[in-house]
N, C-alpha and C. Protein backbone atom coordinates (compact mmCIF):
# COMPACT_ATOMS: atom_id res chain seq x y z
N UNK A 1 -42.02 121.76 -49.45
CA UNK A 1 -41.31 121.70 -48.18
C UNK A 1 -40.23 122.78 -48.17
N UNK A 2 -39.89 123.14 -46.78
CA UNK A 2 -38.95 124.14 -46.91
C UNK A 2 -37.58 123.80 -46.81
N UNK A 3 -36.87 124.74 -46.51
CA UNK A 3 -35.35 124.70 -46.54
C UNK A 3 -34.61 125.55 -45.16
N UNK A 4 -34.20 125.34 -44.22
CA UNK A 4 -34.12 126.12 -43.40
C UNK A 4 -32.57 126.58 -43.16
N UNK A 5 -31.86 127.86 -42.92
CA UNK A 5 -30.76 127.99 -42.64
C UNK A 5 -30.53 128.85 -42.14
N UNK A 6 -29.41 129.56 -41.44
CA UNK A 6 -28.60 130.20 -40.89
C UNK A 6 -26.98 130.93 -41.63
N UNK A 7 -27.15 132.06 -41.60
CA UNK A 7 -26.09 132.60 -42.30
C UNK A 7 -25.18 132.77 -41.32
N UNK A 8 -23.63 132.35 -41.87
CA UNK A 8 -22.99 132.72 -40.85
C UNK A 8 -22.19 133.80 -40.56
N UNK A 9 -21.99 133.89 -39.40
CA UNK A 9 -21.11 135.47 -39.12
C UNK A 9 -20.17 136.09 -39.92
N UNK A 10 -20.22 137.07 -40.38
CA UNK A 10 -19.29 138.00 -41.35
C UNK A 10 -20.14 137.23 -42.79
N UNK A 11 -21.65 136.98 -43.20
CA UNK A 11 -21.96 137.00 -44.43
C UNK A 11 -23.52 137.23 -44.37
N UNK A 12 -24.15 138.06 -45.47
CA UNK A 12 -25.01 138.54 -45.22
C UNK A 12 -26.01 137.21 -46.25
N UNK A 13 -27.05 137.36 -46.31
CA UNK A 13 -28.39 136.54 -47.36
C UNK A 13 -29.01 137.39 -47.69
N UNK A 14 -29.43 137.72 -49.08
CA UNK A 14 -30.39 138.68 -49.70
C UNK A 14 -31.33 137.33 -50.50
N UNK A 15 -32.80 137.50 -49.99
CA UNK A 15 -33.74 136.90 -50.17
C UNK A 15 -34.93 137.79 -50.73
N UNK A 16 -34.73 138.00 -52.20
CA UNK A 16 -36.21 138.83 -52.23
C UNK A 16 -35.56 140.26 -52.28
N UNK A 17 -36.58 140.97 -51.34
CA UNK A 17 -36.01 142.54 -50.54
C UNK A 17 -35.36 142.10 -49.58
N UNK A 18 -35.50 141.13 -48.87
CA UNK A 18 -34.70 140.80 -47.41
C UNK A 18 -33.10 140.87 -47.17
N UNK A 19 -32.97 141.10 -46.41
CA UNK A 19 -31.59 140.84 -46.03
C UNK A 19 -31.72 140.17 -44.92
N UNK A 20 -30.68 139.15 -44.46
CA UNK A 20 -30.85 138.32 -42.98
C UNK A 20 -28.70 137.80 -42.63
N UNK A 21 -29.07 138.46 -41.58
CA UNK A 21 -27.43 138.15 -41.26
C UNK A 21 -27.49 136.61 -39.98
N UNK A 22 -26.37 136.50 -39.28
CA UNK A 22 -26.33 135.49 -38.31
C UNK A 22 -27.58 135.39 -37.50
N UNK A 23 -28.17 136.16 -36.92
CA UNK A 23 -28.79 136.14 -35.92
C UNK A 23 -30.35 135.88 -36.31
N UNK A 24 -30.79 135.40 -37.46
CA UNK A 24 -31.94 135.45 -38.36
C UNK A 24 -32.02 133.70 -38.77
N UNK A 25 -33.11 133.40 -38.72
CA UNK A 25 -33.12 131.93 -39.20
C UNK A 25 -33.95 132.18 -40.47
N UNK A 26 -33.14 131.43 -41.65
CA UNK A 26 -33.71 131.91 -43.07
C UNK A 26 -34.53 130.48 -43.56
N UNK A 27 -35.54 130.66 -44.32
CA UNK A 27 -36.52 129.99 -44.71
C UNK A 27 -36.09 129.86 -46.04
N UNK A 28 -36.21 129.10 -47.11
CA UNK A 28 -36.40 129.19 -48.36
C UNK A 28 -37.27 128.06 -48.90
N UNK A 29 -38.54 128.57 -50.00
CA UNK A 29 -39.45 127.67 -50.22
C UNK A 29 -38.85 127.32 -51.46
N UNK A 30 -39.88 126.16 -52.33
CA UNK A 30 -40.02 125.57 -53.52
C UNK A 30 -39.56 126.44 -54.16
N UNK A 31 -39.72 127.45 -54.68
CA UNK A 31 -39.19 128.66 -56.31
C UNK A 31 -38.48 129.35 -55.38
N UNK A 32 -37.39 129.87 -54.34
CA UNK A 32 -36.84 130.27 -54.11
C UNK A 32 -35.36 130.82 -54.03
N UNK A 33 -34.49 131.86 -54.59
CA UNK A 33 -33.58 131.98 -54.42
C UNK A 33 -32.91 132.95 -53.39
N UNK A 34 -31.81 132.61 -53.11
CA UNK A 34 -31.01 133.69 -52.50
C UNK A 34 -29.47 133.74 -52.87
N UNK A 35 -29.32 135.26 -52.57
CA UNK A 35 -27.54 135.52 -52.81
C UNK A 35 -27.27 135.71 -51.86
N UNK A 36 -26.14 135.07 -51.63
CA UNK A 36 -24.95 135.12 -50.22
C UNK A 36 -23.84 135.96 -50.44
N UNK A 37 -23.72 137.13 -49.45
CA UNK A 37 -22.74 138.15 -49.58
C UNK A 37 -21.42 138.23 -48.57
N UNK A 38 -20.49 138.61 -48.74
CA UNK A 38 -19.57 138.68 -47.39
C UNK A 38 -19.79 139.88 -46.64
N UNK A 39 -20.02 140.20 -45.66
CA UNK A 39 -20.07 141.21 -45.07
C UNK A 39 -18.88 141.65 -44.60
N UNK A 40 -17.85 142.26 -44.49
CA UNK A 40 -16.72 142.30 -44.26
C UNK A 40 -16.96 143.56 -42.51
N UNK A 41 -16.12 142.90 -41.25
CA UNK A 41 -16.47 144.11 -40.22
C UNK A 41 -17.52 144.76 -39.63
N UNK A 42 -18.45 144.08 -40.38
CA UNK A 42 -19.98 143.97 -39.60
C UNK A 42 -20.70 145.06 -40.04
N UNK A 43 -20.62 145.41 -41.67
CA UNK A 43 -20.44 146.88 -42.30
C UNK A 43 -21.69 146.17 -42.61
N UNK A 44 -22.09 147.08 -44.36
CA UNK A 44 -22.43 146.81 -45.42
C UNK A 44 -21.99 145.62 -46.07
N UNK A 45 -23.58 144.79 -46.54
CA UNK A 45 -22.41 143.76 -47.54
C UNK A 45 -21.39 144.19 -48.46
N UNK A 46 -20.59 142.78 -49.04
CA UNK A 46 -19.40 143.06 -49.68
C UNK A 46 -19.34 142.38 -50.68
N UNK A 47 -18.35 141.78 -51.35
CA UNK A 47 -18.88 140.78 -52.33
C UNK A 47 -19.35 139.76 -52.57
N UNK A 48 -20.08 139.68 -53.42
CA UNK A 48 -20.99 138.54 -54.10
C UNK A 48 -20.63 137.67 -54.21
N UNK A 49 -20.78 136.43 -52.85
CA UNK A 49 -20.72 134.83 -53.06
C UNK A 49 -20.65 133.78 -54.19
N UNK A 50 -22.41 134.14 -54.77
CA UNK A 50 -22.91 133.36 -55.51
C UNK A 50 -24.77 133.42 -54.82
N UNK A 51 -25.31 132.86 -56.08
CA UNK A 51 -26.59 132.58 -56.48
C UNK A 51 -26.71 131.06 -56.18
N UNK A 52 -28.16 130.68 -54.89
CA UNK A 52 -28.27 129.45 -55.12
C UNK A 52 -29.66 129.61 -54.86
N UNK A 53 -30.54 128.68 -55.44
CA UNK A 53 -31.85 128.72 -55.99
C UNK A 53 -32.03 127.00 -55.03
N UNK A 54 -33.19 126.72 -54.73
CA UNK A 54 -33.79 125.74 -53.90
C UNK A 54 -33.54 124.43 -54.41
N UNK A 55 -33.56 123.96 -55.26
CA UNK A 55 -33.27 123.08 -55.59
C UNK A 55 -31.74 122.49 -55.30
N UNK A 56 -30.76 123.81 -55.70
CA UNK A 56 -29.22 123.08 -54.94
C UNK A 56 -28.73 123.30 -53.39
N UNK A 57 -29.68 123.54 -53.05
CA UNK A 57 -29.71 124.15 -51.09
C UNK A 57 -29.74 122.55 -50.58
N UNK A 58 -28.74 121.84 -50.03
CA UNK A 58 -29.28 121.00 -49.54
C UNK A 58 -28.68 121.20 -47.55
N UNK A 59 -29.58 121.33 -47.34
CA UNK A 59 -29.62 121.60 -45.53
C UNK A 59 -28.65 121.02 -44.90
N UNK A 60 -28.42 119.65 -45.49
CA UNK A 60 -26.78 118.34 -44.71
C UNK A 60 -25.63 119.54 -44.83
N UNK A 61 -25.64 119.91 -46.12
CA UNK A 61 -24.36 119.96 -46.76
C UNK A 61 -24.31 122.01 -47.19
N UNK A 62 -24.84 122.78 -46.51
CA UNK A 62 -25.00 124.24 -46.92
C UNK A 62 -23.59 124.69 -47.67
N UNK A 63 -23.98 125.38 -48.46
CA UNK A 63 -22.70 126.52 -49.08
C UNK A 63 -21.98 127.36 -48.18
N UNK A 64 -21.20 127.68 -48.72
CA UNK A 64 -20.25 129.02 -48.20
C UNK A 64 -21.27 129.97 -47.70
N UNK A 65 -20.81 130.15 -46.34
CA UNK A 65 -21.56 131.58 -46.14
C UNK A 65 -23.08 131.19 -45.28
N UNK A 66 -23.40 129.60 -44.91
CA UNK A 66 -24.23 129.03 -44.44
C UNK A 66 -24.17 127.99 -43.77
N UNK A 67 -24.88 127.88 -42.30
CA UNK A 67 -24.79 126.98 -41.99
C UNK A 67 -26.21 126.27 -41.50
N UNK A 68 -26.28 124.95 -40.98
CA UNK A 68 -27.50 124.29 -40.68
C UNK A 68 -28.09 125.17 -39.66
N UNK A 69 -29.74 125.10 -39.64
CA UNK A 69 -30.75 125.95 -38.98
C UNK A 69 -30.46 125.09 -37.79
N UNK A 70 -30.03 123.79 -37.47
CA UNK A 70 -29.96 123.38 -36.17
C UNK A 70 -28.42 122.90 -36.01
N UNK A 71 -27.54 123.96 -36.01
CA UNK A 71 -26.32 123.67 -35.33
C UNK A 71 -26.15 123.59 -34.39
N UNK A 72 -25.48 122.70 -33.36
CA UNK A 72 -25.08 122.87 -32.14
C UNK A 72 -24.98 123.97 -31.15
N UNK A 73 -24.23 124.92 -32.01
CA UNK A 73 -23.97 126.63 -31.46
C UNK A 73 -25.21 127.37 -31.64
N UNK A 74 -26.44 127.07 -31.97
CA UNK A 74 -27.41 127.65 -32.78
C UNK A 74 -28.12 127.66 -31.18
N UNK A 75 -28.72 128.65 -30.80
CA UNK A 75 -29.82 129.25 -29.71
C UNK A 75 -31.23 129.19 -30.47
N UNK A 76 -32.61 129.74 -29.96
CA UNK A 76 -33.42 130.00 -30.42
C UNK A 76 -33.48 131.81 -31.06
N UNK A 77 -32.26 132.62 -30.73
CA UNK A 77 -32.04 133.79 -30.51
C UNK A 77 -31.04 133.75 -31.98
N UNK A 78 -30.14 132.92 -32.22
CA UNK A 78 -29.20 132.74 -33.28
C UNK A 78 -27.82 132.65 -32.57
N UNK A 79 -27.49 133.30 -31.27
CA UNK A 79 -26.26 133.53 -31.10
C UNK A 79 -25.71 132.24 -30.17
N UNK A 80 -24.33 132.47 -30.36
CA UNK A 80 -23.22 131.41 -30.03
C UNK A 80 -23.46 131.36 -28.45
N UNK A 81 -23.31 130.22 -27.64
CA UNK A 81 -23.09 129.86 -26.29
C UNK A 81 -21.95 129.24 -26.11
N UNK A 82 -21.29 129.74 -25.55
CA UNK A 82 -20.12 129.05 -25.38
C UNK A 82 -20.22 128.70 -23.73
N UNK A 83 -19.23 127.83 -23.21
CA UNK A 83 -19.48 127.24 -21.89
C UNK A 83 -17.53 127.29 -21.84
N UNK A 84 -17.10 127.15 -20.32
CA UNK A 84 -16.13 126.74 -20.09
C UNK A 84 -14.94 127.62 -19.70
């Protein structure tokens, strides 16, 4: 089964070769890891979060630098709607 998430703004996900910023809905299977980076200014990533591998990904509760694939603010596009 998978793992689904969303990186959030100002931090990048390196999956593999991949890179996936906010606007990207990230997948991670069974043997999967990824590193979470800060992107600082919407540059190049920046420094190195940390290493989390599938097993400690749990979707309720995401790490730094992640949030749930179905947040409230979450579009089918990735980006924020705000109202009001």
């Amino acid at each position: 089964m998978s793992k689904s998430f969303r990186p959030e703004p100002g931090y990048m996900v390196r999956k593999g070769a991949s890179w996936y910023d906010h606007r990207v809905l990230l997948t991670i299977e069974g043997d999967g890891r990824i590193d979470i980076f800060r992107r600082p200014y919407g540059g190049k990533p920046g420094g190195h979060i940390g290493v989390h591998r599938y097993t400690q990904l749990d979707p309720q509760n995401p790490p730094r630098g992640l949030r749930k694939a179905n947040s409230p603010d979450n579009n089918e596009a990735g980006a924020v709607v705000r109202r009001g």
